[in-house]
Protein backbone atom coordinates (compact mmCIF):
# COMPACT_ATOMS: atom_id res chain seq x y z
CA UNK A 1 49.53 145.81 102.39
CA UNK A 2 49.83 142.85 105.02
CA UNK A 3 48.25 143.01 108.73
CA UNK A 4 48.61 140.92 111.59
CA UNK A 5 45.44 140.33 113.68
CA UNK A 6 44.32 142.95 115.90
CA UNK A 7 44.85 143.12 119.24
CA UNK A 8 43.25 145.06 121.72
CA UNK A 9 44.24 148.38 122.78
CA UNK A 10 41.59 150.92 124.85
CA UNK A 11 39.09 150.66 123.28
CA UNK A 12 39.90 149.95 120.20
CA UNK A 13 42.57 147.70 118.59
CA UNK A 14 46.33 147.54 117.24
CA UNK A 15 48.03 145.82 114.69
CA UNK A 16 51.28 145.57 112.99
CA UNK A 17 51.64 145.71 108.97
CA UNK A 18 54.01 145.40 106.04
CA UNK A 19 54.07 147.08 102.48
CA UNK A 20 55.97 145.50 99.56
CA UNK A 21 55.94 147.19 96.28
CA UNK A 22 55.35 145.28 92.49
CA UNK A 23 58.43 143.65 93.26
CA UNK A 24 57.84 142.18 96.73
CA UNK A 25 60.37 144.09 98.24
CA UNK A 26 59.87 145.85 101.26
CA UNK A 27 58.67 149.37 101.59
CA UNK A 28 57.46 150.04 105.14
CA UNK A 29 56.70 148.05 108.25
CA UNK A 30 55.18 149.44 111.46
CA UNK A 31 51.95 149.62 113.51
CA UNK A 32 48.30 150.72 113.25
CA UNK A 33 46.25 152.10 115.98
CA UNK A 34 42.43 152.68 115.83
CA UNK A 35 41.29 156.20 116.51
CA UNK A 36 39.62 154.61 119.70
CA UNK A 37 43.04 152.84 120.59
CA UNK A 38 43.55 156.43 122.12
CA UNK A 39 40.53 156.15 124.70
CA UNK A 40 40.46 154.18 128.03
CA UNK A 41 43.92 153.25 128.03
CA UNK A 42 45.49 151.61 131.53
CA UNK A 43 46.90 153.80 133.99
CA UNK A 44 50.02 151.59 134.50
CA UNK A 45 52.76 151.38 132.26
CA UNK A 46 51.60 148.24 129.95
CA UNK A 47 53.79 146.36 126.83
CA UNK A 48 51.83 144.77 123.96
CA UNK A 49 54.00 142.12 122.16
CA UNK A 50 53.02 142.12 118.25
CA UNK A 51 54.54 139.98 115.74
CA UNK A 52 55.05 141.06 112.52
CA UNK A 53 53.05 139.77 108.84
CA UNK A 54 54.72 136.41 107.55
CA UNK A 55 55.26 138.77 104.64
CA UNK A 56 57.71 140.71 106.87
CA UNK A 57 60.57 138.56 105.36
CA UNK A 58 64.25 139.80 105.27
CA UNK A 59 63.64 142.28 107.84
CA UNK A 60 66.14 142.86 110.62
CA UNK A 61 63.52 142.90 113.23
CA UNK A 62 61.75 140.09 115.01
CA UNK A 63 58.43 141.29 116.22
CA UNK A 64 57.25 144.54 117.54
CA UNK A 65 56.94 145.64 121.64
CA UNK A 66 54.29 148.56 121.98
CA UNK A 67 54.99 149.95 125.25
CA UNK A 68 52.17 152.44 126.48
CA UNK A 69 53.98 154.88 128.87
CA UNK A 70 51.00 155.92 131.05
CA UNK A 71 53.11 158.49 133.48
CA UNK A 72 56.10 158.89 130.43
CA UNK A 73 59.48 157.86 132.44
CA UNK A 74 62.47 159.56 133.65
CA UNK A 75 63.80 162.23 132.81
CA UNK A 76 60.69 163.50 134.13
CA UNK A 77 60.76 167.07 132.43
CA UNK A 78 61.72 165.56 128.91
CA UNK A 79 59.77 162.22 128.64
CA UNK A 80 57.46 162.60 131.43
CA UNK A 81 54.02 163.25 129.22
CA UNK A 82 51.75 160.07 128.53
CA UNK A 83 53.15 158.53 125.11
CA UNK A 84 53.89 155.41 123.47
CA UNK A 85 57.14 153.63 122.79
CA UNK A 86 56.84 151.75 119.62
CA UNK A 87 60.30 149.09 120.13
CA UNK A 88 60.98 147.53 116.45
CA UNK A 89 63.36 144.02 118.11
CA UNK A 90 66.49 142.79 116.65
CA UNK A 91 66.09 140.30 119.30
CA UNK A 92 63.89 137.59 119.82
CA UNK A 93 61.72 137.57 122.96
CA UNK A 94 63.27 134.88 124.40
CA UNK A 95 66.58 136.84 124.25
CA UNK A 96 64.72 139.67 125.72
CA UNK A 97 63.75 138.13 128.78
CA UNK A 98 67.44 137.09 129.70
CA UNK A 99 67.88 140.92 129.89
CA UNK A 100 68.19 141.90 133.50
CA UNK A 101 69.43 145.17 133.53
CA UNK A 102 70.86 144.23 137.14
CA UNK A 103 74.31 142.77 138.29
CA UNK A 104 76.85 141.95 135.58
CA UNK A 105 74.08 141.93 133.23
CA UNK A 106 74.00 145.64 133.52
CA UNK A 107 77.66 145.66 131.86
CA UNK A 108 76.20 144.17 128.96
CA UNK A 109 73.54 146.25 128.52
CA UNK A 110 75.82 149.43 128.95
CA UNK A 111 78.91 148.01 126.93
CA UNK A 112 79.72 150.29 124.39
CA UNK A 113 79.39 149.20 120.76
CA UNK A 114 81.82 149.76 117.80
CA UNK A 115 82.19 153.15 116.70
CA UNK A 116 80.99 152.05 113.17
CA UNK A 117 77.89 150.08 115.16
CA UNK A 118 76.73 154.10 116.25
CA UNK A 119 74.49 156.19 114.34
CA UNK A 120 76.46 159.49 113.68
CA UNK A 121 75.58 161.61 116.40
CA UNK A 122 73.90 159.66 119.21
CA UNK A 123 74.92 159.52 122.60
CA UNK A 124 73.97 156.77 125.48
CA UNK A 125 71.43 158.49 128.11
CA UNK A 126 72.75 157.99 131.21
CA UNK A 127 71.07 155.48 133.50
CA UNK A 128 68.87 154.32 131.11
CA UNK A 129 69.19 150.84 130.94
CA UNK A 130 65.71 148.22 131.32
CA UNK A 131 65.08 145.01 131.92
CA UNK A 132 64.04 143.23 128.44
CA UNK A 133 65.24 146.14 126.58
CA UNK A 134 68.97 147.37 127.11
CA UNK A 135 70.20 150.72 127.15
CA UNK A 136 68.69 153.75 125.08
CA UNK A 137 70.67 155.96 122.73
CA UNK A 138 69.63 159.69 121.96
CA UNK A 139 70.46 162.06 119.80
CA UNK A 140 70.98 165.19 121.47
CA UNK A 141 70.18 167.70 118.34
CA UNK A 142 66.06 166.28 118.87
CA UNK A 143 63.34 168.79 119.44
CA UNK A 144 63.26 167.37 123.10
CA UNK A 145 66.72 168.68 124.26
CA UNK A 146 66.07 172.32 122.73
CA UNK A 147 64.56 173.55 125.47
CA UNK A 148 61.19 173.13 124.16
CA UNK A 149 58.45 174.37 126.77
CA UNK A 150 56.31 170.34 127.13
CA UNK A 151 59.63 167.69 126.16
CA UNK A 152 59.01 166.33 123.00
CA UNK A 153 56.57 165.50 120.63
CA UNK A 154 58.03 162.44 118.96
CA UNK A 155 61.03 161.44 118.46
CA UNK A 156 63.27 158.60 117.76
CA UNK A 157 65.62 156.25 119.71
CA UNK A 158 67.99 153.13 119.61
CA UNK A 159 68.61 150.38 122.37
CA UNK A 160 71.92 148.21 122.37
CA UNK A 161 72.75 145.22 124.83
CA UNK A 162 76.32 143.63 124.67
CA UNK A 163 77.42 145.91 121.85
CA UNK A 164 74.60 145.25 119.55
CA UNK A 165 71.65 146.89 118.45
CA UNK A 166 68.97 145.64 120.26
CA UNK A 167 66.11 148.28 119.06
CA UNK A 168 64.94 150.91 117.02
CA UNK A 169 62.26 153.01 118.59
CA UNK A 170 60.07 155.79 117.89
CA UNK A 171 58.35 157.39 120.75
CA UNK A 172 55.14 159.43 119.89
CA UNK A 173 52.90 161.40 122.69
CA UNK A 174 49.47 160.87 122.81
CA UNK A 175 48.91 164.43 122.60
CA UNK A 176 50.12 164.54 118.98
CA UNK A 177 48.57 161.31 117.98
CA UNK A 178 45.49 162.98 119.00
CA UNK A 179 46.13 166.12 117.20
CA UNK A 180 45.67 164.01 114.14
CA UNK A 181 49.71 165.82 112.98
CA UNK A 182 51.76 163.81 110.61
CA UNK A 183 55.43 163.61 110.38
CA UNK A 184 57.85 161.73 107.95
CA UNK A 185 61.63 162.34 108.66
CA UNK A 186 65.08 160.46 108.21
CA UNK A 187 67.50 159.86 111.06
CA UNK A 188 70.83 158.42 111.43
CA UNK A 189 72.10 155.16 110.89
CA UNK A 190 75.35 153.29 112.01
CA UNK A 191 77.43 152.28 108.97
CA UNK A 192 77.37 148.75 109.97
CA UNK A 193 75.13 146.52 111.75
CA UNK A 194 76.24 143.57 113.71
CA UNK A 195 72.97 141.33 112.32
CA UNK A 196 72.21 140.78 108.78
CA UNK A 197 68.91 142.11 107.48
CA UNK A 198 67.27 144.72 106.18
CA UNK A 199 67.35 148.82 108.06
CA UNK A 200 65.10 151.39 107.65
CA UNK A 201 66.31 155.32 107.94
CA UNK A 202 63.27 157.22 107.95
CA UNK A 203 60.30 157.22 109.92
CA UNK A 204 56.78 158.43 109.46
CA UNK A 205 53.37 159.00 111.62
CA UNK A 206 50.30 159.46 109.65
CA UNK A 207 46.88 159.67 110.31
CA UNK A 208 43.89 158.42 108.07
CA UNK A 209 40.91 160.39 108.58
CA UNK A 210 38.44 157.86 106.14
CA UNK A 211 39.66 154.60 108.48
CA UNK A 212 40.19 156.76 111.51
CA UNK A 213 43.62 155.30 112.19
CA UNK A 214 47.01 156.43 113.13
CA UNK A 215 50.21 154.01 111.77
CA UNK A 216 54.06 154.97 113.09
CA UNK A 217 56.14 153.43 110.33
CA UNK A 218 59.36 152.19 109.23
CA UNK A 219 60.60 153.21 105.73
CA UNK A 220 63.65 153.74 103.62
CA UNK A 221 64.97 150.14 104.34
CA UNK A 222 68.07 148.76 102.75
CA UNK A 223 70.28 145.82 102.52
CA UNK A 224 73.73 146.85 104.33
């Protein structure tokens, strides 16, 4: 396994990381948190920008945006518990930060992709477009919109701008990163991409009780 350098995070640390098997090709990418990354964390919504191992190669993504949702975000009675929002980029920062979300640049982020550009199943949430982001895409069959008593638990997401994928996101509370639950599950995938690279379709969140630390993962990539 490959790691980035840490970076702070509470008061611990995070850091990205890539596994390649015998062959060097790649298994899993994602993030690590420290046990203590879960203690002291700001009370105002905060990003940390993480670039990915050099070893990260092929990869569809650019670098990694961990968004700590202090308050959660609207809709209030589905996302509104503290949790993270781990954003895998197809773009590159600097295309990120021509991303108003405002004006005509709200058409883009709203335009609709290609059918085959969809995953199966997944809907765009209404007003839910962000500056640096684009707008979010849900699938309406997660635990979050089954009337489940406290949102969701985790789940996961995608973000287009201009009729591209822009994202692939997991969101995880902080209540069941602290619980110390795993999860591994697949999820839908378009049957095209607009960008060359490698895709994942399954997603994990583990905990490891000798290193006391949590990872969210990306696995089940493959070449389109």
């Amino acid at each position: 396994m490959f790691e980035s350098d840490p970076q702070p995070l509470g008061e611990g640390t995070v850091r990205t990381y890539v596994k390649l098997d015998a062959q060097n090709q790649l298994q899993e990418v994602g993030v690590i948190l420290t046990e203590a990354a879960l203690a002291d964390l700001p009370d105002d919504a905060t990003e940390y920008v993480l670039q990915l191992p050099p070893q990260a190669t092929g990869i569809a993504f650019t670098h990694v945006g961990l968004d700590w949702r202090s308050h959660g975000h609207p809709p209030a009675p589905i996302y509104g518990s503290p949790h993270f929002d781990v954003h895998f980029y197809t773009l590159t920062p600097e295309e990120r930060e021509q991303i108003t979300a405002t004006g005509s640049d709200l058409e883009k982020a709203y335009l609709a992709p290609a059918s085959d550009l969809i995953p199966a199943g997944y809907v765009l949430a209404p007003d839910s477009a962000e500056p640096r982001m684009g707008a979010h895409w849900i699938d309406p069959t997660s635990e979050e919109f089954q009337g489940t008593p406290h949102g969701f638990s985790h789940t996961l997401i995608y973000g287009f701008y201009n009729g591209e994928m822009a994202f692939l996101e997991p969101m995880i509370t902080l209540d069941f990163l602290k619980s110390q639950q795993e999860f591994e599950g697949t999820f839908a995938v378009p049957t095209q991409y607009s960008k060359e690279g490698l895709y994942p379709s399954a997603y994990n969140i583990t905990y490891n009780e000798a290193t006391q630390e949590h990872t969210v993962g990306l696995t089940g990539f493959t070449q389109p």
